[in-house]
N, C-alpha and C. Protein backbone atom coordinates (compact mmCIF):
# COMPACT_ATOMS: atom_id res chain seq x y z
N UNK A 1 54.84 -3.64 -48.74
CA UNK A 1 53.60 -2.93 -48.42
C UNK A 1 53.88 -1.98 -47.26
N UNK A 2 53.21 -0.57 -47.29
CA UNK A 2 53.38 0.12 -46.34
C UNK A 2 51.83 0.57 -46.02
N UNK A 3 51.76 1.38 -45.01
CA UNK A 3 50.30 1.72 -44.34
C UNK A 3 50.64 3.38 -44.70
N UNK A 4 49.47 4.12 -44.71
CA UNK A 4 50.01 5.16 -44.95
C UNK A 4 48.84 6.05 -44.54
N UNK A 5 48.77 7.26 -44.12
CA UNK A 5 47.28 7.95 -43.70
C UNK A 5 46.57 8.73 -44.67
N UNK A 6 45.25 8.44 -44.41
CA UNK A 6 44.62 9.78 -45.34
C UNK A 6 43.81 10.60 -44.74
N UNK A 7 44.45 12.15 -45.29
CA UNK A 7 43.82 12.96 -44.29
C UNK A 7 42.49 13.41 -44.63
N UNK A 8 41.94 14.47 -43.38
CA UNK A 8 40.85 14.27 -44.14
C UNK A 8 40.20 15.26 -45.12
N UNK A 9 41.52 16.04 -46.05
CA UNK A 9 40.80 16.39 -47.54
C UNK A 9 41.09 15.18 -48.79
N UNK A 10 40.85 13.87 -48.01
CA UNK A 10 41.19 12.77 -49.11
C UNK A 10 42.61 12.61 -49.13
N UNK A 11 43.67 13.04 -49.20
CA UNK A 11 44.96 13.00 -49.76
C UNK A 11 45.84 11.98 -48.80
N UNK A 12 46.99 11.39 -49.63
CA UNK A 12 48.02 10.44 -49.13
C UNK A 12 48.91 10.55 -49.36
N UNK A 13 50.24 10.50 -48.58
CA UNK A 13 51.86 10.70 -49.05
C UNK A 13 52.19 8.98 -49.87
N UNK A 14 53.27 9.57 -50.55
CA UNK A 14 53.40 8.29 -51.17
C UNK A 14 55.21 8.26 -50.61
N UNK A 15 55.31 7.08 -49.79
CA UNK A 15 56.47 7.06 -48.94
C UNK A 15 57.51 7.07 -49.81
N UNK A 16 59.09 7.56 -49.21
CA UNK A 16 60.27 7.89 -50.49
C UNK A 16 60.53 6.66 -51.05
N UNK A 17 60.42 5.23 -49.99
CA UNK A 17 60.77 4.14 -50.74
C UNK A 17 60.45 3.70 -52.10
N UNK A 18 59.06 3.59 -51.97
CA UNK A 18 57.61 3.51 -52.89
C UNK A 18 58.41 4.48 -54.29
N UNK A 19 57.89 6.31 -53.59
CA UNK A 19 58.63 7.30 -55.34
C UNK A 19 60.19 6.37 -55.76
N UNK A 20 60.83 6.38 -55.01
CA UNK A 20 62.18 5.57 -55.53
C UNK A 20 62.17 4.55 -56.57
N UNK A 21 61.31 3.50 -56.02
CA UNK A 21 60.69 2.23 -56.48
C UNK A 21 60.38 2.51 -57.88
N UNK A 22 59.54 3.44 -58.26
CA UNK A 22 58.52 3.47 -59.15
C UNK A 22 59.22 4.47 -60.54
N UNK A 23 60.89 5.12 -59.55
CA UNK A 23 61.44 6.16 -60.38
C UNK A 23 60.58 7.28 -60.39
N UNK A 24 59.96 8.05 -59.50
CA UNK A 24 59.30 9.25 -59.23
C UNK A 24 60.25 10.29 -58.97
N UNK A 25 59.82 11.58 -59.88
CA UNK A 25 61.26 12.12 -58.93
C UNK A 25 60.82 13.37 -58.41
N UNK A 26 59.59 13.88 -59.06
CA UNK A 26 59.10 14.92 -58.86
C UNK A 26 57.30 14.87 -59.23
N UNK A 27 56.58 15.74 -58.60
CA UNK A 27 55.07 15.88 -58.57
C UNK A 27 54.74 15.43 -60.16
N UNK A 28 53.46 14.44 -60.36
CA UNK A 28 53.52 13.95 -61.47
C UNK A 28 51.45 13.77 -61.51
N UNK A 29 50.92 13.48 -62.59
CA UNK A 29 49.66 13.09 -62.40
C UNK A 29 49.83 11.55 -62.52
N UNK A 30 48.44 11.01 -62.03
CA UNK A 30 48.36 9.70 -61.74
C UNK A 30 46.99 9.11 -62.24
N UNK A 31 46.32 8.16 -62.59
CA UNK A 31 45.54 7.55 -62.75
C UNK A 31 44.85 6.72 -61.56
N UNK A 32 43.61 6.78 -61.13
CA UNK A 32 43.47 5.86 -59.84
C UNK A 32 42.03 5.17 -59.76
N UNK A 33 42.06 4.01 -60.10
CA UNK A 33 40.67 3.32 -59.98
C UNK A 33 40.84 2.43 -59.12
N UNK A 34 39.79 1.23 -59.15
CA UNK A 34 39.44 0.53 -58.34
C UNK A 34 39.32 -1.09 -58.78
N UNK A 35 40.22 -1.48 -58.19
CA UNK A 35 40.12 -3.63 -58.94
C UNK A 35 40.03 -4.57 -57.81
N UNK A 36 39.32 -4.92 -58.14
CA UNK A 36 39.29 -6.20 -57.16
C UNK A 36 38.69 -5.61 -55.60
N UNK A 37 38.12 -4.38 -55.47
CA UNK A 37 38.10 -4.29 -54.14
C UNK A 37 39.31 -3.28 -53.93
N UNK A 38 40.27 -3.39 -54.40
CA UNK A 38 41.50 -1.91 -54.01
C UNK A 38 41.88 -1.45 -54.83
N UNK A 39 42.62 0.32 -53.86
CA UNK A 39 42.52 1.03 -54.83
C UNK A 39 44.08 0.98 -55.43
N UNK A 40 43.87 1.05 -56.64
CA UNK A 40 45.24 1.72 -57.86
C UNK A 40 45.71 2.67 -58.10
N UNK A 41 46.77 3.35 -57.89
CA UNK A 41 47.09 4.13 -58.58
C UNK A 41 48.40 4.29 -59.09
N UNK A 42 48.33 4.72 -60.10
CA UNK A 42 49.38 4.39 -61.63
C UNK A 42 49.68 5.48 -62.02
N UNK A 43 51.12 5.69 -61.94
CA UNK A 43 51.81 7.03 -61.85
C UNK A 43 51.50 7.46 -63.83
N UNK A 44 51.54 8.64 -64.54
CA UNK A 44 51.35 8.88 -65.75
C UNK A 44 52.52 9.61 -66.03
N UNK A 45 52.83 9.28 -67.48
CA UNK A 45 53.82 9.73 -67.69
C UNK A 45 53.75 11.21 -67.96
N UNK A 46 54.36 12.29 -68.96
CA UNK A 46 54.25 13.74 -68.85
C UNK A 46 53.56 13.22 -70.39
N UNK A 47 52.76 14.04 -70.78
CA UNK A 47 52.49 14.18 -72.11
C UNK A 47 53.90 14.54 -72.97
N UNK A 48 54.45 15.57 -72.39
CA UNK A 48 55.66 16.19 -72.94
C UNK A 48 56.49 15.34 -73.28
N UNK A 49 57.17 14.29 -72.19
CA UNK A 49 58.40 13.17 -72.39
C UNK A 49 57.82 12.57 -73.49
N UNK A 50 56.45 12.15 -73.54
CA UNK A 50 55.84 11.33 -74.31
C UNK A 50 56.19 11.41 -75.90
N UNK A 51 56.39 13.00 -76.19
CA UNK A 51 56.39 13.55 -77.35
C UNK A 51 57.91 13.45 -77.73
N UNK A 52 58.48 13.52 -76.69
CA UNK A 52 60.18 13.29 -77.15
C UNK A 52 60.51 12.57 -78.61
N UNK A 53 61.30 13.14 -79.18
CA UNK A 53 61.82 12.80 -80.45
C UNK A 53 60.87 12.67 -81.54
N UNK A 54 59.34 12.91 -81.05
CA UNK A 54 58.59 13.19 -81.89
C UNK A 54 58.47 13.71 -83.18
N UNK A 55 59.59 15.34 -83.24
CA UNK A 55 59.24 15.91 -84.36
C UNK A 55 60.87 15.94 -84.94
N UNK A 56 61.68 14.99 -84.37
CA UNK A 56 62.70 14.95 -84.90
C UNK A 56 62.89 14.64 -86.79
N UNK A 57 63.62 15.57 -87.25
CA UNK A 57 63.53 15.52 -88.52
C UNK A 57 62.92 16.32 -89.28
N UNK A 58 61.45 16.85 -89.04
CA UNK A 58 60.49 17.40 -89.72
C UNK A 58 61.20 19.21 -89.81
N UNK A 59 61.21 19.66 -90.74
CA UNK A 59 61.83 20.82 -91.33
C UNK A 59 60.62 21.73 -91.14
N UNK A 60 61.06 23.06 -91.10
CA UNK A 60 59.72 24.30 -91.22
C UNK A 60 59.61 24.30 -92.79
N UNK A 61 58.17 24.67 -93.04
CA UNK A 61 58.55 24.86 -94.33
C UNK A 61 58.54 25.93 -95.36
N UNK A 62 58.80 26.87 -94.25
CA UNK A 62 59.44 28.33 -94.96
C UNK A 62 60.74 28.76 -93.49
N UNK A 63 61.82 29.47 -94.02
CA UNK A 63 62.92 29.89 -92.49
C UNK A 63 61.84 31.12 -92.06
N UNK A 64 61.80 31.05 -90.80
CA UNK A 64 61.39 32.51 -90.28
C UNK A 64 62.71 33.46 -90.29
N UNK A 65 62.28 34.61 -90.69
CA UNK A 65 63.63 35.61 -89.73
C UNK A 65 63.45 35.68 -88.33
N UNK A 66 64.17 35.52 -87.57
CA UNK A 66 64.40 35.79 -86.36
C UNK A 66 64.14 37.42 -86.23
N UNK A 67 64.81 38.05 -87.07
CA UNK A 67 64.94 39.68 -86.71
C UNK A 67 63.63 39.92 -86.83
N UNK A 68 62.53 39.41 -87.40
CA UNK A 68 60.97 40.43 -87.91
C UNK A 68 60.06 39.17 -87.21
N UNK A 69 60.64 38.37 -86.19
CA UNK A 69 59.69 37.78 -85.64
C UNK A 69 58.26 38.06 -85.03
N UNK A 70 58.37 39.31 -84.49
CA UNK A 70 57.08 39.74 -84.26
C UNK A 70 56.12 40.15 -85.23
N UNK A 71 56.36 40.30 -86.83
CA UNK A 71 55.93 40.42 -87.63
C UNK A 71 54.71 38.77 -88.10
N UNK A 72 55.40 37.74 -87.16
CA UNK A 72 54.48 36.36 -87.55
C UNK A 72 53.48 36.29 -86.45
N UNK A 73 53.49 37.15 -85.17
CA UNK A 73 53.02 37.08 -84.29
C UNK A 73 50.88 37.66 -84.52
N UNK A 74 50.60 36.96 -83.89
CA UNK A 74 49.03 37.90 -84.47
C UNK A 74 48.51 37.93 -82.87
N UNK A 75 48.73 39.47 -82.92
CA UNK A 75 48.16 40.50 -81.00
C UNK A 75 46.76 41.13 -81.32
N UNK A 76 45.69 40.30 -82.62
CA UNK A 76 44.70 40.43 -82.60
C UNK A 76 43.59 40.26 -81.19
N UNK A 77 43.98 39.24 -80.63
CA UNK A 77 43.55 38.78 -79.45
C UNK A 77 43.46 39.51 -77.92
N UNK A 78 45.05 39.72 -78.33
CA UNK A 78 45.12 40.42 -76.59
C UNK A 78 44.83 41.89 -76.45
């Protein structure tokens, strides 16, 4: 257990031991409620990692050309 300050726009460092601990390695979102009387908070994983190996396998199902790529593009919008 460590003590740690909060300043006063709410915010808290989370000491290097602690990110080490938890395998943090870089700015991440977190989850943070309330049990028992204290507070939680529970590091989240990336959506992205999450998806890893996700679409492994799955084929397009026509080849694009690379060369007339901008031809699939639709600049209706911008």
């Amino acid at each position: 257990m460590q003590t740690v300050s909060i300043t006063p726009k709410w915010q808290i460092h989370i000491p290097v031991a602690m990110r080490k601990q938890l395998g943090l390695t870089k700015p991440t979102q977190a989850d943070v409620y309330v049990e028992n009387n204290t507070l939680v908070i529970k590091p989240k994983k990336s959506k992205i990692l999450q998806m890893g190996g996700s679409l492994q396998g799955i084929k397009p199902t026509r080849p694009i050309n690379i060369d007339k790529i901008r031809d699939y593009i639709d600049y209706s919008d911008l």
